[in-house]
N, C-alpha and C. Protein backbone atom coordinates (compact mmCIF):
# COMPACT_ATOMS: atom_id res chain seq x y z
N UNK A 1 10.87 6.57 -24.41
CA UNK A 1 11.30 7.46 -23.35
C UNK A 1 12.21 6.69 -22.41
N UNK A 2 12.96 7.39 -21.52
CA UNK A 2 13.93 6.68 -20.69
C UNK A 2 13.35 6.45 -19.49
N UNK A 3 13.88 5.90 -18.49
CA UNK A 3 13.53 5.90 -17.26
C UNK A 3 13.01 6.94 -16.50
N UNK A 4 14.00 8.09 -16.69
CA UNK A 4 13.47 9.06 -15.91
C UNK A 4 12.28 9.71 -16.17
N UNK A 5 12.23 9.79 -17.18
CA UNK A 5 10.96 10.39 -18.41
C UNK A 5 9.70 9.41 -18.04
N UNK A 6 9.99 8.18 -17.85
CA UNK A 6 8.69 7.59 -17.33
C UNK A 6 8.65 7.49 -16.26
N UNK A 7 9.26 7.62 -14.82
CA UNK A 7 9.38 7.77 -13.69
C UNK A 7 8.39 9.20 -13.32
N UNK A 8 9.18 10.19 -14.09
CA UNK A 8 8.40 11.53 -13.99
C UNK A 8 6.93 12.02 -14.47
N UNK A 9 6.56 11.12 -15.23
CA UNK A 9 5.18 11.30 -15.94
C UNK A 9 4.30 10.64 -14.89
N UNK A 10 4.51 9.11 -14.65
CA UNK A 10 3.89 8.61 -13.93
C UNK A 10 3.87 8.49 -11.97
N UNK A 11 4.95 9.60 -12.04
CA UNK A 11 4.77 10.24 -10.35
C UNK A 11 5.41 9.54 -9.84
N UNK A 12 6.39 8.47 -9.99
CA UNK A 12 7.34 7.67 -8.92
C UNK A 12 8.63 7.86 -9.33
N UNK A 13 9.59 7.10 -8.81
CA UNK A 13 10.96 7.28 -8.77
C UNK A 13 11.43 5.95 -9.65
N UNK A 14 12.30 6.53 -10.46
CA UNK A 14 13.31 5.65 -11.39
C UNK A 14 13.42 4.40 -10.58
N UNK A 15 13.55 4.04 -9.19
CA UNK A 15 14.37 2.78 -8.26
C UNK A 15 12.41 1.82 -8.07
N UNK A 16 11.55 2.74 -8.20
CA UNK A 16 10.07 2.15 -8.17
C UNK A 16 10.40 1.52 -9.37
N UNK A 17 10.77 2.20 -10.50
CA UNK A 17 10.31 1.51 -12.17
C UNK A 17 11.17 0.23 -12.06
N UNK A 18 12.14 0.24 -11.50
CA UNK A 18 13.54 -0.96 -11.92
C UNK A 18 13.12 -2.01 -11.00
N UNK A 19 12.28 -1.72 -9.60
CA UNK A 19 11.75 -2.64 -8.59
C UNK A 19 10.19 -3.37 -9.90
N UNK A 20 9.70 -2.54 -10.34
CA UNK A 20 8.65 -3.18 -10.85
C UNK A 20 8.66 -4.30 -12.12
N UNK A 21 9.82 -3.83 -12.89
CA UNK A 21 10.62 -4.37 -13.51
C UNK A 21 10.79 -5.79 -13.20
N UNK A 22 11.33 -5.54 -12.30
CA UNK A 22 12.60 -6.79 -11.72
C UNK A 22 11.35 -7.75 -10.91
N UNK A 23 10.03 -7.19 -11.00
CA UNK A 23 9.41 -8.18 -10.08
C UNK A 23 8.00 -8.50 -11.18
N UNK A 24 8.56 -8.04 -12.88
CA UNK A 24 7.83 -8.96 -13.93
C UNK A 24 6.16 -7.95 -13.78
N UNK A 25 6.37 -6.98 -12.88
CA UNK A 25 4.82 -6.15 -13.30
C UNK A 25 5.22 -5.09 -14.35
N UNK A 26 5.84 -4.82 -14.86
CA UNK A 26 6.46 -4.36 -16.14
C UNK A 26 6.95 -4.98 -17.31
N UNK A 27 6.44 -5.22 -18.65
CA UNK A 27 6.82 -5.79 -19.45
C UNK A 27 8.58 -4.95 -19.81
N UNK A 28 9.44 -5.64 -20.28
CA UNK A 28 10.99 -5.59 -20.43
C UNK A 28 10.55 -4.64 -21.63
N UNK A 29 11.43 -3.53 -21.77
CA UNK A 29 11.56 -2.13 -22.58
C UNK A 29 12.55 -2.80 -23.67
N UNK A 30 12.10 -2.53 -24.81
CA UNK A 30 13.17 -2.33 -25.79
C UNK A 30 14.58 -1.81 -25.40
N UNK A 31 15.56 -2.15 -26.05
CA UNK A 31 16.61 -1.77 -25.65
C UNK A 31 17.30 -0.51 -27.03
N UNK A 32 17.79 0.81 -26.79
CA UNK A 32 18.23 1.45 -27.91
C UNK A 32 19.62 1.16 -27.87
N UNK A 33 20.18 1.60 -28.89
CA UNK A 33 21.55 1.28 -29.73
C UNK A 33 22.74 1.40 -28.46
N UNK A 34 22.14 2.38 -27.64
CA UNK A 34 22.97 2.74 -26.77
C UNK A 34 23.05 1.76 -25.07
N UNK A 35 22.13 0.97 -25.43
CA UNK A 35 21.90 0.40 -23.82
C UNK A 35 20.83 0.96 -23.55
N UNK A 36 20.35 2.03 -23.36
CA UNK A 36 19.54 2.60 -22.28
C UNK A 36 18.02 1.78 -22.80
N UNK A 37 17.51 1.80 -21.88
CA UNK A 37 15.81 0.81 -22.12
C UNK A 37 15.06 2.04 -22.62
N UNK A 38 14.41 1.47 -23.72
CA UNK A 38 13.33 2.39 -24.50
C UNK A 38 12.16 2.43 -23.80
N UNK A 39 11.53 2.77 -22.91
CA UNK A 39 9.91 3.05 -22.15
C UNK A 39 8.97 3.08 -23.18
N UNK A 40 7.57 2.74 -23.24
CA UNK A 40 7.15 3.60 -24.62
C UNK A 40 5.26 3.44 -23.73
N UNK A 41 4.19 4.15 -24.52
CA UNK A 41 3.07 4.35 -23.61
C UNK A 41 2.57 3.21 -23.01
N UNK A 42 2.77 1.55 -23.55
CA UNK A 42 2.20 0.72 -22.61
C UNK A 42 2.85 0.25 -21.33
N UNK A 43 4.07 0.97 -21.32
CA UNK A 43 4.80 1.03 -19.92
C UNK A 43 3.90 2.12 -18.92
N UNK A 44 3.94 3.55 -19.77
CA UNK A 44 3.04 4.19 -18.77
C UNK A 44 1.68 3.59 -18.80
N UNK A 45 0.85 2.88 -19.37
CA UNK A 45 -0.62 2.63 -19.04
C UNK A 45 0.22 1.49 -18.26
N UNK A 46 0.34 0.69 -17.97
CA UNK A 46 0.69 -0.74 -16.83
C UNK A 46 1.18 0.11 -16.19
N UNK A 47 1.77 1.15 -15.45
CA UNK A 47 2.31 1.78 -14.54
C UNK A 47 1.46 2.81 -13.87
N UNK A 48 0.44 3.02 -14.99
CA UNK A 48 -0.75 3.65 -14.48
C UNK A 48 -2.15 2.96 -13.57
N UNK A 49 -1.57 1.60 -14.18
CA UNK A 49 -2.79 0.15 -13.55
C UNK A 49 -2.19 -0.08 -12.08
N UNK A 50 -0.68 0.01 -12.32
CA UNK A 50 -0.26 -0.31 -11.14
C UNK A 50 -0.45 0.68 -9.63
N UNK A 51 -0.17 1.89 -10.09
CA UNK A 51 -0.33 2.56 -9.38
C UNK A 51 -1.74 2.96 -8.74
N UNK A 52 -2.35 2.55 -9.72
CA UNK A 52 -4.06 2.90 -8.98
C UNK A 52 -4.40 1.45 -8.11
N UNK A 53 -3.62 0.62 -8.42
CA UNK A 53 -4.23 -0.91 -7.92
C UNK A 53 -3.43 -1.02 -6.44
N UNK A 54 -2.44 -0.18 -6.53
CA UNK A 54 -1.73 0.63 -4.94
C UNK A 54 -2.56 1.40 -4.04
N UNK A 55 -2.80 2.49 -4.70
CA UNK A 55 -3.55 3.27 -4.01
C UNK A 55 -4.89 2.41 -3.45
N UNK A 56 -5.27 1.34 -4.24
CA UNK A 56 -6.64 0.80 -3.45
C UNK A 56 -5.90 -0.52 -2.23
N UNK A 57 -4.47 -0.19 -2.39
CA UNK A 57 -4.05 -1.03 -1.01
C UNK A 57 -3.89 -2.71 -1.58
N UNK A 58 -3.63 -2.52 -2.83
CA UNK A 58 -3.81 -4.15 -3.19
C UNK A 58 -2.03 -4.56 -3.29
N UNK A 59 -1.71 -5.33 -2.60
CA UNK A 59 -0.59 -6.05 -2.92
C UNK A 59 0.32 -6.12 -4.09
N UNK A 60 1.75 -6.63 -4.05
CA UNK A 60 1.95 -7.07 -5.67
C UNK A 60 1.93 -7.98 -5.89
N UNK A 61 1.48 -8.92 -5.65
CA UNK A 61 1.39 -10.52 -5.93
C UNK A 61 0.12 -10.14 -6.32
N UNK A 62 -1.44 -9.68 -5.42
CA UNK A 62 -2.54 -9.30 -5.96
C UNK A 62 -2.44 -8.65 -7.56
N UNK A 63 -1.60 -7.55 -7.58
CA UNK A 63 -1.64 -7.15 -9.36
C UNK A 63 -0.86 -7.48 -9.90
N UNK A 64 -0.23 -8.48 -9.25
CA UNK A 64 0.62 -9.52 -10.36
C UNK A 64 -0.24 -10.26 -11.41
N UNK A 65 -1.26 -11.30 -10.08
CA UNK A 65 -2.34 -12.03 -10.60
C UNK A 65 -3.73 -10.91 -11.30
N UNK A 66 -3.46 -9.84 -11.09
CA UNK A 66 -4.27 -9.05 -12.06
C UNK A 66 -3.98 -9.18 -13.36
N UNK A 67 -2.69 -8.79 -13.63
CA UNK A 67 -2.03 -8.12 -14.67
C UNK A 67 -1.89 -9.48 -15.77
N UNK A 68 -1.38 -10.24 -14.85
CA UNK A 68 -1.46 -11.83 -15.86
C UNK A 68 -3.10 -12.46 -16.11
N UNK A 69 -3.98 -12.09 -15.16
CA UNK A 69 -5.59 -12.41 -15.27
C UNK A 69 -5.69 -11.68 -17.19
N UNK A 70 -5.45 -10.60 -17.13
CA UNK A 70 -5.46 -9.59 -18.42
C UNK A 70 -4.74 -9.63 -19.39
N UNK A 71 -3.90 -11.02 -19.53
CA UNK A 71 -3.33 -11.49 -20.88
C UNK A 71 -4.02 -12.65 -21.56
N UNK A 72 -5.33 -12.79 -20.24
CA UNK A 72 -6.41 -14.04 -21.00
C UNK A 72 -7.17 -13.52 -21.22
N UNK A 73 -8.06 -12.50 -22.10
CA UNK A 73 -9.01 -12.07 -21.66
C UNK A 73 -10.71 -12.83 -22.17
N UNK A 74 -10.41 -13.94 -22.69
CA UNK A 74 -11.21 -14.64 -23.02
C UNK A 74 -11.51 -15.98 -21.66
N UNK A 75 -10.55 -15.71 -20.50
CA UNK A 75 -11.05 -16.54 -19.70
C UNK A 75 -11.77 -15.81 -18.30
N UNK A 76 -12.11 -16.86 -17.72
CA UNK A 76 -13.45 -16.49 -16.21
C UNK A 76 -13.14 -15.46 -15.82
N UNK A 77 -13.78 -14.93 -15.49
CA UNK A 77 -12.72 -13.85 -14.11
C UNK A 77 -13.55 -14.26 -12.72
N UNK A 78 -13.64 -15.72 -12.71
CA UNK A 78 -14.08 -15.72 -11.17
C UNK A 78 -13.06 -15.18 -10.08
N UNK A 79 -11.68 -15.76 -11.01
CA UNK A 79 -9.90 -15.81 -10.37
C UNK A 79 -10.37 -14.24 -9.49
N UNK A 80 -10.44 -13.10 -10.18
CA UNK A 80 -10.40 -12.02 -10.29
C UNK A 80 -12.02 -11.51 -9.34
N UNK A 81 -12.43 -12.34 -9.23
CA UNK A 81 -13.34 -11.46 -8.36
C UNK A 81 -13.59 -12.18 -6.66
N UNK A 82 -12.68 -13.36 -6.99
CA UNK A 82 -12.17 -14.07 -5.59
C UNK A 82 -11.12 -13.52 -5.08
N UNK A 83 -10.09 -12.45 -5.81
CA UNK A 83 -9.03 -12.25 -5.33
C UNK A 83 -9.81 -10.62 -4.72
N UNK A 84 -10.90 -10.13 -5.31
CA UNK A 84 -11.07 -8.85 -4.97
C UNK A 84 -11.87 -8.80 -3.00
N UNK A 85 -12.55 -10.39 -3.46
CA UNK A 85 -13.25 -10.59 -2.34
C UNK A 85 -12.29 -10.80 -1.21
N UNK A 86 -11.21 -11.59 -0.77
CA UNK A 86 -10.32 -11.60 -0.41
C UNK A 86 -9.48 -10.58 0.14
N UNK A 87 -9.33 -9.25 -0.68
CA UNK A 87 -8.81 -8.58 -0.51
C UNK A 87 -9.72 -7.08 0.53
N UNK A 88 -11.10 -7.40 0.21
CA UNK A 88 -12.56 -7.08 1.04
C UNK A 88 -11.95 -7.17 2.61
N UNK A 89 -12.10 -8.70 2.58
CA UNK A 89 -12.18 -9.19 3.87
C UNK A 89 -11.07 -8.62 4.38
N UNK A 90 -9.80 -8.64 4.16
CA UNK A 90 -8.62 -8.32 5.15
C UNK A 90 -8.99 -6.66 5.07
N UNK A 91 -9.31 -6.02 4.09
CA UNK A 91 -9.92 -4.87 4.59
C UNK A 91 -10.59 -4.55 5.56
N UNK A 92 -11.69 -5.37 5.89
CA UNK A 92 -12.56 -5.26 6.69
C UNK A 92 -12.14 -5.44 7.99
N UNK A 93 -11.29 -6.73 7.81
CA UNK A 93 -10.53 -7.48 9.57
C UNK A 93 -10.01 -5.88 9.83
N UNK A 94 -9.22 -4.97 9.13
CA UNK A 94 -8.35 -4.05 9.50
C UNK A 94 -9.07 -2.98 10.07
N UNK A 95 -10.11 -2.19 9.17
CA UNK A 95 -10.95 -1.15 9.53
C UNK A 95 -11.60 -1.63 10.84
N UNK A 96 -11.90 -2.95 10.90
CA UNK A 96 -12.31 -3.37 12.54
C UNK A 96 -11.17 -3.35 13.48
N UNK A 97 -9.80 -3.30 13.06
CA UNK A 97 -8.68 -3.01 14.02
C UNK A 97 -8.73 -1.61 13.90
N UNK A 98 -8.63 -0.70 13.21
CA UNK A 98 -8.14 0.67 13.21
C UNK A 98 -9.41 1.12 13.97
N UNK A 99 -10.97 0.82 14.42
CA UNK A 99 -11.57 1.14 15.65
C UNK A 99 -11.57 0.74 16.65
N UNK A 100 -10.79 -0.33 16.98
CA UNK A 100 -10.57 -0.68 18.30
C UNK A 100 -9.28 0.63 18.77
N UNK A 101 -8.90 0.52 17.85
CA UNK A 101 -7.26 1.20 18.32
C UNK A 101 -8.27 2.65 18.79
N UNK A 102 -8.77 3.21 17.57
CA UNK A 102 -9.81 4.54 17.81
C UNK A 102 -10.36 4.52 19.03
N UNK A 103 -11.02 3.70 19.83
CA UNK A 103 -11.50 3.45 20.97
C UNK A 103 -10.56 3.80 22.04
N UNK A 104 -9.12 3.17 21.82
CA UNK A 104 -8.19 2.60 22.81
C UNK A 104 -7.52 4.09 23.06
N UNK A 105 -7.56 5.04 21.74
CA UNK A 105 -6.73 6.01 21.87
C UNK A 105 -7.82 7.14 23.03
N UNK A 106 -9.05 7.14 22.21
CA UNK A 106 -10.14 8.03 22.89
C UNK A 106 -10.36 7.88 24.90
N UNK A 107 -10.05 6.24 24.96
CA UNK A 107 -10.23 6.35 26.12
C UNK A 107 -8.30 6.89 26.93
N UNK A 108 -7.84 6.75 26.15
CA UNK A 108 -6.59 7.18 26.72
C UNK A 108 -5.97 9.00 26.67
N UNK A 109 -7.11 9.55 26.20
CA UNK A 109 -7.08 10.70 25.66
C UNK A 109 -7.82 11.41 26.93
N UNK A 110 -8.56 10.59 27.36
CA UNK A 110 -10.06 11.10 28.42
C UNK A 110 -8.96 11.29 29.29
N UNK A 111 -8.07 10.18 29.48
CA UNK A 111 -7.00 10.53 31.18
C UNK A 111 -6.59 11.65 31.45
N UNK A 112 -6.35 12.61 30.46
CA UNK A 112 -5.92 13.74 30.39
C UNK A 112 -6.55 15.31 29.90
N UNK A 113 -7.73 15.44 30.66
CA UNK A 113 -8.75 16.35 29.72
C UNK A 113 -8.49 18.20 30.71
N UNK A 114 -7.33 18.46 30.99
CA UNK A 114 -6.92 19.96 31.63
C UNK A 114 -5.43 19.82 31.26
N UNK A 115 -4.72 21.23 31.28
CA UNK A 115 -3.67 21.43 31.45
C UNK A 115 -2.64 21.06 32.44
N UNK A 116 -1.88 20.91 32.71
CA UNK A 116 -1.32 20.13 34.17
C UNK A 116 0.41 19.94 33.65
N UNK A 117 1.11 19.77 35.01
CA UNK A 117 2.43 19.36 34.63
C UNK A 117 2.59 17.83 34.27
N UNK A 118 3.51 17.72 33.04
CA UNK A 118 3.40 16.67 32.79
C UNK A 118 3.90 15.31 33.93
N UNK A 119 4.37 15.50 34.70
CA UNK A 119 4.45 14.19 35.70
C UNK A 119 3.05 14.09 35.59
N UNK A 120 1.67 14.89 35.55
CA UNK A 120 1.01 14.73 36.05
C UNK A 120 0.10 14.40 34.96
N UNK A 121 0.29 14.00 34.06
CA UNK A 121 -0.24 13.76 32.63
C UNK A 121 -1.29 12.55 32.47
N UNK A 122 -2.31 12.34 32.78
CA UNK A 122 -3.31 10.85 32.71
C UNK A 122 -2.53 9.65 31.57
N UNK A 123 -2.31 10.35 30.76
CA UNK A 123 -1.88 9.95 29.76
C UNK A 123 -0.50 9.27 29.33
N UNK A 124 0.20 9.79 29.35
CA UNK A 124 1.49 9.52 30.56
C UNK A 124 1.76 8.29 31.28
N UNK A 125 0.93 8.71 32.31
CA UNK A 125 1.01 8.18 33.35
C UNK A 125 0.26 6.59 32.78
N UNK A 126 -0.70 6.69 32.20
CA UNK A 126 -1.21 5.62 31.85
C UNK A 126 -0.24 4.93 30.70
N UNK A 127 0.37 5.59 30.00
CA UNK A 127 1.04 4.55 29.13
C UNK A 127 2.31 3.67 29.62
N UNK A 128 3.46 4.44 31.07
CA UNK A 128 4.12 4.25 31.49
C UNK A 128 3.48 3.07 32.68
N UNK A 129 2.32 2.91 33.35
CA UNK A 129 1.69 1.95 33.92
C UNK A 129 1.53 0.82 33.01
N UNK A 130 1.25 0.97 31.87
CA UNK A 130 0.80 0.05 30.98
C UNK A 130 1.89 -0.90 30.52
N UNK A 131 3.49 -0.11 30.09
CA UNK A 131 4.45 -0.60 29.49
C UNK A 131 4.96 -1.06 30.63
N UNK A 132 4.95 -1.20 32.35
CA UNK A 132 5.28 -1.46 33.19
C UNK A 132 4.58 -2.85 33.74
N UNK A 133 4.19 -3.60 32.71
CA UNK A 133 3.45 -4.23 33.14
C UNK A 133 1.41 -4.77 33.61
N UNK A 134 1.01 -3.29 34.02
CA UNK A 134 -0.08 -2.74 34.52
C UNK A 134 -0.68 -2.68 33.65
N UNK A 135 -2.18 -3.09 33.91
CA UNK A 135 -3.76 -3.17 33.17
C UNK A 135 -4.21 -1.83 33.22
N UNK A 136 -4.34 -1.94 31.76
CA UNK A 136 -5.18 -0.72 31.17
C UNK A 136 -6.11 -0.41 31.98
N UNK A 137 -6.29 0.58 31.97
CA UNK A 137 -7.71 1.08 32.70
C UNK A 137 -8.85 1.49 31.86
């Protein structure tokens, strides 16, 4: 299949396939008579690995070192379950940032709990104090 044909099956854009390509998480396509690169299903299954190993937020250097972990498959996979742990933790550092922020927004939300003109906005008013220099409240 061509580019587009595997672009379209597997839900991304032709300029995703040639980026993945070009950065060796795609094995190189046969080439037909004509130039154009032959795709064929172990492009879509590695494009299918890739894309799910996205969606769980993992890097491409992370499923780089996946994808090459899975041309040994007779060796450790400690590699592979240090890189998962790793990838835990900065999870974790983050979900502990995305509730502080949750906090930061809730209390900045309270400044403003009625209808009102906006000069008169808690909210507002508090972010323009804030970017001015001025401690949060």
């Amino acid at each position: 299949m061509r580019i587009g044909a595997l672009a379209q099956t597997c839900g991304v854009d032709a300029d995703t396939v040639r980026y993945y390509e070009k950065q060796g998480l795609l094995p190189p396509p046969q080439r037909q008579s004509n130039g154009y690169r032959a795709f064929d299903a172990r492009h879509v299954e590695r494009l299918a690995f890739i894309r799910h190993c996205r969606t769980l937020d993992m890097s491409l250097a992370e499923i780089k070192r996946l994808l090459d972990a899975g041309t040994h498959p007779e060796a450790d996979c400690g590699d592979i379950n240090t890189l998962i742990d790793n990838h835990l933790t900065k999870l974790r550092h983050r979900i502990v940032s995305m509730q502080v922020l949750e906090q930061q927004l809730m209390a900045l939300r309270s400044r403003c709990g009625e209808q009102r003109a906006v000069e008169a906005c808690g909210i507002l008013n508090e972010l323009v104090a804030v970017s001015r220099g001025g401690v949060e409240r």
